[in-house]
C-alpha atoms as a PDB file:
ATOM      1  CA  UNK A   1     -32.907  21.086  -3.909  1.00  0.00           C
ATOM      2  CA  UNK A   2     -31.461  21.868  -7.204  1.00  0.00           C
ATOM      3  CA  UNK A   3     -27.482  22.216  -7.305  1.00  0.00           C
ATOM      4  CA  UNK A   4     -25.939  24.792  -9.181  1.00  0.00           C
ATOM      5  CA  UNK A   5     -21.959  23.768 -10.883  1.00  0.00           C
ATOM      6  CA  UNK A   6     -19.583  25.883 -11.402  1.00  0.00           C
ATOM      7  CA  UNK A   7     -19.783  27.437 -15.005  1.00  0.00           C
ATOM      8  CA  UNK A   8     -18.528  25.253 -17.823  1.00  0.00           C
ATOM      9  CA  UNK A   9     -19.026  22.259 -15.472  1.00  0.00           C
ATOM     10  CA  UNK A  10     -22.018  20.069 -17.625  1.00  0.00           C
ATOM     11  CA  UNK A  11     -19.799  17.196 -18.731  1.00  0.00           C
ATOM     12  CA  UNK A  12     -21.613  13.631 -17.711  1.00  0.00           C
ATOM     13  CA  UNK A  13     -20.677  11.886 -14.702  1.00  0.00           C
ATOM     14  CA  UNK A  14     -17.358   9.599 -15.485  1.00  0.00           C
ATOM     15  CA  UNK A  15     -16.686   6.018 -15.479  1.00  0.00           C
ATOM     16  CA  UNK A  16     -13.248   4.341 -13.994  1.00  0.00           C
ATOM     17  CA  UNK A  17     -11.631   1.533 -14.958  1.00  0.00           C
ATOM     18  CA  UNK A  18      -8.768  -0.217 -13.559  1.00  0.00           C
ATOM     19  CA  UNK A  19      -7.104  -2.341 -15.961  1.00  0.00           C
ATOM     20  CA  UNK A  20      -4.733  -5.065 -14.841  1.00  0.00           C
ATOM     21  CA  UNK A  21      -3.531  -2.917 -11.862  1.00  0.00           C
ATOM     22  CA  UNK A  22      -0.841  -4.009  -9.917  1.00  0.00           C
ATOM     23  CA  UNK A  23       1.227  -2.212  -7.331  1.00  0.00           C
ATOM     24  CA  UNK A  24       4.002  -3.435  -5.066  1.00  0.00           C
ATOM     25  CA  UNK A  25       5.838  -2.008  -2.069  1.00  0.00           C
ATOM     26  CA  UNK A  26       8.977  -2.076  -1.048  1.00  0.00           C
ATOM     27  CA  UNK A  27       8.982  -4.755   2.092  1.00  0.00           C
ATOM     28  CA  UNK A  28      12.007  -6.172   4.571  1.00  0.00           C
ATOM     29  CA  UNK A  29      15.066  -6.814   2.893  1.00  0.00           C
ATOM     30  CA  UNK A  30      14.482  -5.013  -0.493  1.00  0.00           C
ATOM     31  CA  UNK A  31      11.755  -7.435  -1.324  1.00  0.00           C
ATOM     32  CA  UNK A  32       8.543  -6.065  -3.095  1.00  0.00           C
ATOM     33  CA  UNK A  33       5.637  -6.349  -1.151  1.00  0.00           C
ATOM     34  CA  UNK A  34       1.968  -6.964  -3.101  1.00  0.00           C
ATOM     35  CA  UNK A  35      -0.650  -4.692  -1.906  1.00  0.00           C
ATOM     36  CA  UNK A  36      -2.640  -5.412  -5.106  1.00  0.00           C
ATOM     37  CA  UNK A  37      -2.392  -7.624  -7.709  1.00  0.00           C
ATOM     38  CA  UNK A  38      -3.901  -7.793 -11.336  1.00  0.00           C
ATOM     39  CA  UNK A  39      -7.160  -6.060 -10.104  1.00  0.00           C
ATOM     40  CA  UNK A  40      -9.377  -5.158 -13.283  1.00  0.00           C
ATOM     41  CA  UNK A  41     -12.648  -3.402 -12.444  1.00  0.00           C
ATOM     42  CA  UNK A  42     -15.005  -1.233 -13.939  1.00  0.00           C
ATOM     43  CA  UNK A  43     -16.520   1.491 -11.984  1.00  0.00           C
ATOM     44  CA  UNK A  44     -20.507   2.412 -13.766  1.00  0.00           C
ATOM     45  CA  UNK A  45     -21.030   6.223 -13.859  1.00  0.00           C
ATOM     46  CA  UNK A  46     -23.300   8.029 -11.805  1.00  0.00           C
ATOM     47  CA  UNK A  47     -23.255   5.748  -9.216  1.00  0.00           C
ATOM     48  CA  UNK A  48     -22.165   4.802  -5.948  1.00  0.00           C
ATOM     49  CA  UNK A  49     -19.290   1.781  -5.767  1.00  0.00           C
ATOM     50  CA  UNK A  50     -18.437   0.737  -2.566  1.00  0.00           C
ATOM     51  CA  UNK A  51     -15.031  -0.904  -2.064  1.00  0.00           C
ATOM     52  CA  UNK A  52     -14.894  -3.219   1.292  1.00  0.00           C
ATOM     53  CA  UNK A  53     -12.658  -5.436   3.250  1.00  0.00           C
ATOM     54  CA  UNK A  54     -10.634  -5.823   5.973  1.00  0.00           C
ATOM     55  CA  UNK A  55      -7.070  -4.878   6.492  1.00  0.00           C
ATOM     56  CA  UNK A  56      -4.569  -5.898   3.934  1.00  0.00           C
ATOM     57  CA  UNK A  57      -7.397  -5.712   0.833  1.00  0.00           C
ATOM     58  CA  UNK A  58      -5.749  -2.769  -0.717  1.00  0.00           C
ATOM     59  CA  UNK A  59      -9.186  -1.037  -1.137  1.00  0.00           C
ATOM     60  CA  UNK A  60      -7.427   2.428  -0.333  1.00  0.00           C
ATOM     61  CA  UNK A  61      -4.604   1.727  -2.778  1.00  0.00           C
ATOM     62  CA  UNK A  62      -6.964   1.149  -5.598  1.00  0.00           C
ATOM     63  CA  UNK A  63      -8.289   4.116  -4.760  1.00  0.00           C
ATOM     64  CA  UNK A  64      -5.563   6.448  -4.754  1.00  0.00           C
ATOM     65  CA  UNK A  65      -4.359   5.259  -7.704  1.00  0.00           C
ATOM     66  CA  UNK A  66      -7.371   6.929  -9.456  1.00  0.00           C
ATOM     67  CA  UNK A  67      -6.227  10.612  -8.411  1.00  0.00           C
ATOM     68  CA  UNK A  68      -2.673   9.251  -8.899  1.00  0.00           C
ATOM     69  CA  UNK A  69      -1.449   9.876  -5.110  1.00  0.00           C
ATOM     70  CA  UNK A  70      -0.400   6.046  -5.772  1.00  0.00           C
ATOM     71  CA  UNK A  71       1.058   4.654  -9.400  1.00  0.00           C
ATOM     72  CA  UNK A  72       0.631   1.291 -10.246  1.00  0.00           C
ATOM     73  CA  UNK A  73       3.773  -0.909 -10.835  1.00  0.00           C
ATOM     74  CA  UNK A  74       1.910  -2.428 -13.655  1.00  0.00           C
ATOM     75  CA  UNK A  75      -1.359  -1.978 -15.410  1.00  0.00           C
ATOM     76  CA  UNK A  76      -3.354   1.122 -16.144  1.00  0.00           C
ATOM     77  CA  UNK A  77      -6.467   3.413 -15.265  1.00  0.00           C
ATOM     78  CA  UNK A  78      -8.494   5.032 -17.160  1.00  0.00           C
ATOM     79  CA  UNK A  79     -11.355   7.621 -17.106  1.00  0.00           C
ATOM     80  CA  UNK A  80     -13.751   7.940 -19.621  1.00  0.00           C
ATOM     81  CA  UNK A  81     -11.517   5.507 -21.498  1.00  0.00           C
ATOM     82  CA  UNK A  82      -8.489   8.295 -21.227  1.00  0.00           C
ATOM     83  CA  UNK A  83      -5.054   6.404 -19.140  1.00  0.00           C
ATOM     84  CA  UNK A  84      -4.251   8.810 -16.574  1.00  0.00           C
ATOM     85  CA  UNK A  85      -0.893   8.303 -16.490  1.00  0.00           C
ATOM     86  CA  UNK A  86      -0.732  10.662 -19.170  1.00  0.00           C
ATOM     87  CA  UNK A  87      -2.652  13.069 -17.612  1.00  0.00           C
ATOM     88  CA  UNK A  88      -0.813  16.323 -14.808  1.00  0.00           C
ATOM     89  CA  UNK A  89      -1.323  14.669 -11.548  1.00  0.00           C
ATOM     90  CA  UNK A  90      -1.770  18.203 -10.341  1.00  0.00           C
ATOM     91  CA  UNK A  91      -4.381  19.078 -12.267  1.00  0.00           C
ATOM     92  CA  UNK A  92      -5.965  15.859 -12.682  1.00  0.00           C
ATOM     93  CA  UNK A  93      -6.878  16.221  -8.697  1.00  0.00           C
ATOM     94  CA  UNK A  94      -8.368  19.297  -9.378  1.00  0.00           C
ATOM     95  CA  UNK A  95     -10.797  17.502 -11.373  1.00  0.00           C
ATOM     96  CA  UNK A  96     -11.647  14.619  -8.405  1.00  0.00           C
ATOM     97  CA  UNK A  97     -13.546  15.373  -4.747  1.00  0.00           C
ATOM     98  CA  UNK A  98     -11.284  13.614  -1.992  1.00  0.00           C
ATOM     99  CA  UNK A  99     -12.338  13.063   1.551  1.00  0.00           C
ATOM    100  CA  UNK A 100     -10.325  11.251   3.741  1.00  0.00           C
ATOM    101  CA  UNK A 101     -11.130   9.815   7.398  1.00  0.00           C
ATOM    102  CA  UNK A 102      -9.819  12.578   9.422  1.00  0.00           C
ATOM    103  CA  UNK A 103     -10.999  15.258   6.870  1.00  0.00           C
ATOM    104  CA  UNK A 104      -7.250  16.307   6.444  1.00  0.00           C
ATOM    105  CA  UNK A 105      -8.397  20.260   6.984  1.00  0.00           C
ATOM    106  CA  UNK A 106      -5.937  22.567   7.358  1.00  0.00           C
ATOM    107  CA  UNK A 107      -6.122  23.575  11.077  1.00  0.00           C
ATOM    108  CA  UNK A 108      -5.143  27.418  10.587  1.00  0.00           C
ATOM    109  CA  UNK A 109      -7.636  28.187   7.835  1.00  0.00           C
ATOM    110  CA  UNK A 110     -11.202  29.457   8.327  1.00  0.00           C
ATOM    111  CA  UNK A 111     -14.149  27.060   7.473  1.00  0.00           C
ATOM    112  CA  UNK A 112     -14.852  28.854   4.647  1.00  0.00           C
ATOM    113  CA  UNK A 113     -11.159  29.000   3.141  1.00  0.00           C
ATOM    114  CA  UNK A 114     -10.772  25.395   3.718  1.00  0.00           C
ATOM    115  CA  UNK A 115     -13.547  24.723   1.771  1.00  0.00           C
ATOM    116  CA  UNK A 116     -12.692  26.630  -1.201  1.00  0.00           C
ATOM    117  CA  UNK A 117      -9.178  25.658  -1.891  1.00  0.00           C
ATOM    118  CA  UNK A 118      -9.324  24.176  -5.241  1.00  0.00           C
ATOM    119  CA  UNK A 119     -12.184  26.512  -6.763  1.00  0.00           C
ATOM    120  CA  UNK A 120      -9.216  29.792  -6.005  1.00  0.00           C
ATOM    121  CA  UNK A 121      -6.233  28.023  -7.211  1.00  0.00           C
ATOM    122  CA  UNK A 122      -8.728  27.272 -10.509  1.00  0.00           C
ATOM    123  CA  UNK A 123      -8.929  30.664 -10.510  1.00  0.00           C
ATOM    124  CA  UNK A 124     -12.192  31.833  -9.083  1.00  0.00           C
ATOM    125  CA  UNK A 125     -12.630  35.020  -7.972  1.00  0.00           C
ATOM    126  CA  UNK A 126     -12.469  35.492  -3.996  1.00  0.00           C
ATOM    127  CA  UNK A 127     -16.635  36.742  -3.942  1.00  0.00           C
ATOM    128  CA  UNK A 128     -17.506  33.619  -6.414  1.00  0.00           C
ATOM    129  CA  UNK A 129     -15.639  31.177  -4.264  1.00  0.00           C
ATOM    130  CA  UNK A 130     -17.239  32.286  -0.882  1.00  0.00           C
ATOM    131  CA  UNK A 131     -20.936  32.380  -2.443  1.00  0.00           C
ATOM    132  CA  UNK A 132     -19.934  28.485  -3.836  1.00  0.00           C
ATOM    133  CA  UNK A 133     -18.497  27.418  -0.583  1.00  0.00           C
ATOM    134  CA  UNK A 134     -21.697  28.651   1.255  1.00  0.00           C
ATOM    135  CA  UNK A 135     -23.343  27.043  -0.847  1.00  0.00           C
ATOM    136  CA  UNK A 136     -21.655  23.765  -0.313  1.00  0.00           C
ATOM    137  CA  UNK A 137     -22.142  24.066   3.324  1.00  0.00           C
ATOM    138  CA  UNK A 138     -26.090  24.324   3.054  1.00  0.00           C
ATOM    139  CA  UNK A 139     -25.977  21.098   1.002  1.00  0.00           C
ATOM    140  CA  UNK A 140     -23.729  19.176   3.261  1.00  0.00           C
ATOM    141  CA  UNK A 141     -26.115  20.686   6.451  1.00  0.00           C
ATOM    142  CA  UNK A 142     -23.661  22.681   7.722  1.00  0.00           C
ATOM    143  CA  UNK A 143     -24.904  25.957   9.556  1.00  0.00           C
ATOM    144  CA  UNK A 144     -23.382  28.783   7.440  1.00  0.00           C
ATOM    145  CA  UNK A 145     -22.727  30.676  10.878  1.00  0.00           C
ATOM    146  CA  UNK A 146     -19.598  27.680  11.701  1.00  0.00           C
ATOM    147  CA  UNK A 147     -17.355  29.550   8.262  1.00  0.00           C
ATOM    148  CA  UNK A 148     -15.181  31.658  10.179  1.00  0.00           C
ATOM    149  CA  UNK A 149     -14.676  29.293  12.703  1.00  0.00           C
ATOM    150  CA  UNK A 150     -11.526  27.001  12.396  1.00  0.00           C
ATOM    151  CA  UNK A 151     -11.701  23.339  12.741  1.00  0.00           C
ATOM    152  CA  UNK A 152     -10.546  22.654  15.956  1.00  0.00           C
ATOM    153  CA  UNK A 153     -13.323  24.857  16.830  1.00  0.00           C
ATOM    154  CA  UNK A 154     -15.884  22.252  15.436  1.00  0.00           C
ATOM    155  CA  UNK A 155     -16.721  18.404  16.486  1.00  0.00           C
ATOM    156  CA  UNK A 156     -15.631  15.862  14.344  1.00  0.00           C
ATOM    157  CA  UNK A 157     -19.289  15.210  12.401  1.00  0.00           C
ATOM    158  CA  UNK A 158     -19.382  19.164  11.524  1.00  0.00           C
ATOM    159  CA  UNK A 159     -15.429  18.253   9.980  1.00  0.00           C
ATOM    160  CA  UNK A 160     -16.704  15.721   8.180  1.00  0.00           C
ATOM    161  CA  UNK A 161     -19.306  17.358   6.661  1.00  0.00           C
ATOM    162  CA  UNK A 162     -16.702  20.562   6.156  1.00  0.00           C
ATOM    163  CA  UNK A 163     -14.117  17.700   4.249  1.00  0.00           C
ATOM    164  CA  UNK A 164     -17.255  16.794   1.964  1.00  0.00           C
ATOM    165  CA  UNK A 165     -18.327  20.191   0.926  1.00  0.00           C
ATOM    166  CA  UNK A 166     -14.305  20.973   0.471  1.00  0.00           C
ATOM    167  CA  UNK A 167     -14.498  17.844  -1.835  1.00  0.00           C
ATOM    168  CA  UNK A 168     -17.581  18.981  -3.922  1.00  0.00           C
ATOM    169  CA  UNK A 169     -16.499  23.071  -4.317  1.00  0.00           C
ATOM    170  CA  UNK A 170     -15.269  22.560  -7.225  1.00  0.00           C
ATOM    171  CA  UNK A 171     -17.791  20.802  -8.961  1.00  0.00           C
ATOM    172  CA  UNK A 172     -16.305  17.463  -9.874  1.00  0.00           C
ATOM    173  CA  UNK A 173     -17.574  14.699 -11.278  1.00  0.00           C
ATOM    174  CA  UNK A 174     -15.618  12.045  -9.573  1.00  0.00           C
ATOM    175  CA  UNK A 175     -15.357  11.416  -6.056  1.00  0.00           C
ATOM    176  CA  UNK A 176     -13.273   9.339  -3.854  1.00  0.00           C
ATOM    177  CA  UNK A 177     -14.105   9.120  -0.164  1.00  0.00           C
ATOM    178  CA  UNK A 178     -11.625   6.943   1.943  1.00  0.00           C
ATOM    179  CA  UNK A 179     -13.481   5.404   5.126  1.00  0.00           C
ATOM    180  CA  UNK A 180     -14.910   9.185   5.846  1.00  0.00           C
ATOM    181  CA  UNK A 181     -17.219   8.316   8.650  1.00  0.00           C
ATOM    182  CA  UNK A 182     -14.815   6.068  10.523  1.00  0.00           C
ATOM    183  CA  UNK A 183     -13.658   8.053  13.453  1.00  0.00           C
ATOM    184  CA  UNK A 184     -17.549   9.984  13.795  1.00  0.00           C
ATOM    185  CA  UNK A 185     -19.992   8.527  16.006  1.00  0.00           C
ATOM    186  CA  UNK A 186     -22.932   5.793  15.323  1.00  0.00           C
ATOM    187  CA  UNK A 187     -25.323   8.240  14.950  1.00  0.00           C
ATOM    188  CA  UNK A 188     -23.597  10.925  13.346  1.00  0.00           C
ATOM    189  CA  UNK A 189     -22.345   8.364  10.891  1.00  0.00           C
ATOM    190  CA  UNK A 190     -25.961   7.048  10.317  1.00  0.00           C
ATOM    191  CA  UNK A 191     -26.908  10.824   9.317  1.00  0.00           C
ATOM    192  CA  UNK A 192     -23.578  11.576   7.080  1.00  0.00           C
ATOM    193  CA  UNK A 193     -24.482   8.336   5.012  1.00  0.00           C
ATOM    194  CA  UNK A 194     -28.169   9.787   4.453  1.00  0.00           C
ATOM    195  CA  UNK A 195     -26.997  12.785   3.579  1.00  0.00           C
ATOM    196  CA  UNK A 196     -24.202  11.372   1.168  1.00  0.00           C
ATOM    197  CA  UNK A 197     -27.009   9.086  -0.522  1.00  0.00           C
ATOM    198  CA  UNK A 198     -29.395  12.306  -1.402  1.00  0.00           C
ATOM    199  CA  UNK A 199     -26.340  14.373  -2.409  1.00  0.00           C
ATOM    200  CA  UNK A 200     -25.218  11.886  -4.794  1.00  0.00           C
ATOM    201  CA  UNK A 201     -28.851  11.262  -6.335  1.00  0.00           C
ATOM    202  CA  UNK A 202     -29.030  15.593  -6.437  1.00  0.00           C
ATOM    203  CA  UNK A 203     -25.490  15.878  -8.370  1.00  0.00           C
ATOM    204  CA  UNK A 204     -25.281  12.132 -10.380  1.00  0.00           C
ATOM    205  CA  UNK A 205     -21.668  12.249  -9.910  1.00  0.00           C
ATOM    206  CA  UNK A 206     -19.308   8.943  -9.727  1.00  0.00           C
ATOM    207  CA  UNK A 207     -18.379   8.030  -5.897  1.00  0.00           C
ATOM    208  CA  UNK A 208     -15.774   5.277  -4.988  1.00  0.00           C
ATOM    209  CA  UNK A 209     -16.083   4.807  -1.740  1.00  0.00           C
ATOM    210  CA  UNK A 210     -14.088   2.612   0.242  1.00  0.00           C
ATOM    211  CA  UNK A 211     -14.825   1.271   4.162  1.00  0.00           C
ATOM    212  CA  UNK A 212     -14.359  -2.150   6.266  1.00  0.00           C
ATOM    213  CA  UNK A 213     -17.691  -1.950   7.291  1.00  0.00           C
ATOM    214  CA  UNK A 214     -20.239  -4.092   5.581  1.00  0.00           C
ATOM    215  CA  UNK A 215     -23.028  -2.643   6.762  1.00  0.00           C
ATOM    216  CA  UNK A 216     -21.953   0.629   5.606  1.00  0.00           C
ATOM    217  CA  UNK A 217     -21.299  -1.026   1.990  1.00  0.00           C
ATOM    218  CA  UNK A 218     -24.458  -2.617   1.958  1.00  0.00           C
ATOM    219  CA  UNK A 219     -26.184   1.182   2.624  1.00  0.00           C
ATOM    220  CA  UNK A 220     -24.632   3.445   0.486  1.00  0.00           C
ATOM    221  CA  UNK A 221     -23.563   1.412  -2.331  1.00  0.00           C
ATOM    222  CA  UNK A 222     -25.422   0.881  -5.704  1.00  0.00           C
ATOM    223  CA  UNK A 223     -22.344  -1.715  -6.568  1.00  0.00           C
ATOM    224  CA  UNK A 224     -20.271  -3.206  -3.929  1.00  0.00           C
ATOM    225  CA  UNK A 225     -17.093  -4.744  -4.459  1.00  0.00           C
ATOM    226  CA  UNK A 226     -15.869  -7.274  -1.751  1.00  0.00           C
ATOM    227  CA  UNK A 227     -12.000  -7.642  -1.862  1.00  0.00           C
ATOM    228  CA  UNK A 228      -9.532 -10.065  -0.483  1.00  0.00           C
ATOM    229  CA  UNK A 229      -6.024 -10.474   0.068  1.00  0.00           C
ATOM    230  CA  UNK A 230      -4.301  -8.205  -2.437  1.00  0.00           C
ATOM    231  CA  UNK A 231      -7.284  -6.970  -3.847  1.00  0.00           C
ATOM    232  CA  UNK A 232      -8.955 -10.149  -5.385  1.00  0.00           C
ATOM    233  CA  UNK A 233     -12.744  -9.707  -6.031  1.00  0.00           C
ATOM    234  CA  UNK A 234     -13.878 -12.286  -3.983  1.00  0.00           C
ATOM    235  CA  UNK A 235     -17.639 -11.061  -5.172  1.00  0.00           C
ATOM    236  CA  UNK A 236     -19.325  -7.967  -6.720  1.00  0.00           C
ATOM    237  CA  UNK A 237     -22.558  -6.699  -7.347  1.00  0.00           C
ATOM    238  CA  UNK A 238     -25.616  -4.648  -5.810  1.00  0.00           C
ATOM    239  CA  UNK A 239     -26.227  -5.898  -1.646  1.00  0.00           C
ATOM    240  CA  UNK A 240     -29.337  -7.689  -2.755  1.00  0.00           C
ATOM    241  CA  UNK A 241     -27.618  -9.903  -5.100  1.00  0.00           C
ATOM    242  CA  UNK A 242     -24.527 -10.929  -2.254  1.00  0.00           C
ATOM    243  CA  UNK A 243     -27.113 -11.476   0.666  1.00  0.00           C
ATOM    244  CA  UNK A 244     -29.161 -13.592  -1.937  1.00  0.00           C
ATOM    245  CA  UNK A 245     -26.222 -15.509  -3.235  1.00  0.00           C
ATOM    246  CA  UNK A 246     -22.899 -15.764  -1.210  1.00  0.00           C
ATOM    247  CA  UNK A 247     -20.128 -16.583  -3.715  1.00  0.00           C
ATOM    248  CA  UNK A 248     -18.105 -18.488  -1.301  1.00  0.00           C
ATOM    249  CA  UNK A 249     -17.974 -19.387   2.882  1.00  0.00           C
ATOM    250  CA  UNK A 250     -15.427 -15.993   2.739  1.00  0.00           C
ATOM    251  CA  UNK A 251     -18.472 -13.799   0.724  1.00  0.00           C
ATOM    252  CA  UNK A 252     -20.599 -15.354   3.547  1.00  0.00           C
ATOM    253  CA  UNK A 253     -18.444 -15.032   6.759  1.00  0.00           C
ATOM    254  CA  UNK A 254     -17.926 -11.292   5.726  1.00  0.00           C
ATOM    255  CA  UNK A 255     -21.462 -10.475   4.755  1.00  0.00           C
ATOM    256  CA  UNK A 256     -22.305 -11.984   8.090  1.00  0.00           C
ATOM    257  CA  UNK A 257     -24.832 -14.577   6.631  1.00  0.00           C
ATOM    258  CA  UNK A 258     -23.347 -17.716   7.605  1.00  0.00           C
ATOM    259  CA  UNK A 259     -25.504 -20.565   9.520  1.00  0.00           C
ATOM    260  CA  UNK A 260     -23.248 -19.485  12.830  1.00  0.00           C
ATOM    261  CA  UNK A 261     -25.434 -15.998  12.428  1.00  0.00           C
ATOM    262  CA  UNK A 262     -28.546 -16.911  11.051  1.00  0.00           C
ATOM    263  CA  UNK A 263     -31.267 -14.125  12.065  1.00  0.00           C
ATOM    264  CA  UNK A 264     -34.739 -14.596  13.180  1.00  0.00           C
ATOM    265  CA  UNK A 265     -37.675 -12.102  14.689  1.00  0.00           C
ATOM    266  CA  UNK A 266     -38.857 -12.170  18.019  1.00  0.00           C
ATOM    267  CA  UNK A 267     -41.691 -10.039  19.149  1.00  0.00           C
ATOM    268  CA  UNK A 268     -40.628  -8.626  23.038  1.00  0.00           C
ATOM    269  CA  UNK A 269     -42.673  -5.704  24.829  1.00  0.00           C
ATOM    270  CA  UNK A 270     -44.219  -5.071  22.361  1.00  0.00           C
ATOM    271  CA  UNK A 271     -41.406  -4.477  19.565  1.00  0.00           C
ATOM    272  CA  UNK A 272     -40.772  -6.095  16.856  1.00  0.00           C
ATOM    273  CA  UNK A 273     -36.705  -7.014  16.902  1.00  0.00           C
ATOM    274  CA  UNK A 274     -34.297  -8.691  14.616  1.00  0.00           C
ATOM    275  CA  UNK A 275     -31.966 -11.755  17.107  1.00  0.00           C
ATOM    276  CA  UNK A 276     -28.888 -13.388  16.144  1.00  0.00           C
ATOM    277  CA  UNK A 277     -28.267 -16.763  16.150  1.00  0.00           C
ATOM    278  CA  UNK A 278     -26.404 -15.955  20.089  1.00  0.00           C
ATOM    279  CA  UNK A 279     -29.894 -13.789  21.184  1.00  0.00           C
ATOM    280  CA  UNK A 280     -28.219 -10.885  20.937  1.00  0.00           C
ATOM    281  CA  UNK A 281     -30.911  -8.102  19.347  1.00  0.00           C
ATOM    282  CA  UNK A 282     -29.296  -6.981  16.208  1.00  0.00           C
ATOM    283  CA  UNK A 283     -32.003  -4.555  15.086  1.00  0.00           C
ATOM    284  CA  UNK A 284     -35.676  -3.231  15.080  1.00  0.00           C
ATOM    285  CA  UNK A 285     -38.582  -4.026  12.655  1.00  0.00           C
ATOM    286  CA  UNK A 286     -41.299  -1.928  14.532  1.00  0.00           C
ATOM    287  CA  UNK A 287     -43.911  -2.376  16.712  1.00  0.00           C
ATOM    288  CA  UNK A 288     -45.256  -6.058  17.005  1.00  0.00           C
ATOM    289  CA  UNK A 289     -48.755  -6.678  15.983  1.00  0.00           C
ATOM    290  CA  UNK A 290     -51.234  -6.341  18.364  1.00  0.00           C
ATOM    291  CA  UNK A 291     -53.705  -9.396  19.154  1.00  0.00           C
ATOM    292  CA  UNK A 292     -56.180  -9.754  16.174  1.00  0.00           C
ATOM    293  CA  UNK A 293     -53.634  -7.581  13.943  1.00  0.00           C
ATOM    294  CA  UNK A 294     -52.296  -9.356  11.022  1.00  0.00           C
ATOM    295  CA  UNK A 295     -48.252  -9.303  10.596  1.00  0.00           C
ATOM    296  CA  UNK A 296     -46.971  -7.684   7.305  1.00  0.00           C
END
């Protein structure tokens, strides 16, 4: 399905870089706390990044610091080779899709408004803005019948999706989505990550995307960055390449490729299933061959 952008909206997807980035918090006491510390990435246009870790990685401060709802104590980051710190913040997150876990919708608005915030404070008129936010809900698989409704009125995949197509309305380029399918169900989840994967290939815009799920990392992302403590790349690169070649026992122990979880096939009633190291069935192949058969 093609996409139309807003007019004036044919610039090339954007690259990120962070450059030496550093930020500190205040902690007990008046001393600084480190959330991240001399991180320098660079994030490829047009495609997916996924940053993952656990609790304390400062994956979601990286991220903010791109629409500058967090400032680095140190270091800088630029887009398309531009520091932003010398950019509006205002309008600079005009110019960036953000979806956040809970959506963040405002609860007294109508579908419809929610979703085309940005494009009327740029200015759109009222008609222009409702045929672009219909439009946003057809591509996110949203029934176009939920816009009047308001979102308590909706179940939490349908906000999702409403947070996504609020996050593309305005066209951008960039977009940063902070553990969005976290608090949706398995299978709602497993459908919001298809969805985001053929979105992204229909509109070739930059997504940063961060979660604490490696299987979700190892889905969506083109390039996934795996952080430690304080943001420290323990490993980067596409899911192939860190399932093929663990940089370290941490890559390993948080990929989940370790000896202690090796993985093996076992044909039972007449499925084929992936088993864990503990028995435990982890997954599903297919149907096992049948006698005579030859397995693939």
């Amino acid at each position: 399905m093609a996409v139309d952008r807003p007019p004036g909206d044919e610039q090339q997807a954007p690259r990120v870089q962070f450059d030496h980035v550093t930020k500190h918090y205040p902690g007990a006491g008046g001393q600084p706390v480190a959330a991240v510390v001399d991180v320098s990435l660079e994030i490829a246009a047009g495609r997916i990044t996924v940053l993952v870790g656990s609790s304390g990685s400062g994956k979601t401060t990286l991220l903010r610091c791109v629409n500058r709802m967090v400032t680095p104590t140190s270091g800088r980051v630029l887009i398309d080779g531009e520091d932003i710190a010398a950019r509006d913040a205002v309008q600079l997150r005009r110019t960036i899709g953000y979806v956040m876990q809970e959506s963040g919708l405002l609860p007294h608005r109508r579908v419809i408004d929610n979703i085309v915030t940005v494009p009327r404070l740029n200015g759109l008129p009222k008609r222009d803005a409702r045929d672009r936010g219909l439009a946003m809900m057809n591509l996110v698989g949203l029934d176009v019948g939920l816009a009047t409704r308001y979102p308590d009125e909706l179940s939490g995949g349908q906000r999702q999706r409403v947070g996504v197509a609020r996050a593309l309305a305005a066209g951008p380029r960039l977009l940063l989505m902070d553990e969005p399918f976290g608090a949706v169900d398995p299978i709602v989840r497993a459908d919001l990550q298809t969805e985001l994967r053929t979105m992204q290939a229909e509109l070739a815009c930059t997504i940063i995307f961060v979660t604490h799920d490696i299987s979700e990392a190892l889905i969506l992302g083109d390039h996934v960055v795996i952080l430690a403590e304080a943001g420290r790349i323990a490993q980067q690169g596409s899911g192939v390449d860190l399932l093929a070649h663990p940089a370290d026992e941490f890559v390993a122990a948080f990929l989940g490729v370790d000896t202690e979880r090796e993985l093996h096939v076992r044909d039972l009633a007449g499925a084929r299933l992936v088993i864990d190291a503990a028995g435990r069935p982890i997954g599903r192949l297919g149907d096992a061959p049948q006698p005579g058969e030859i397995s693939q």
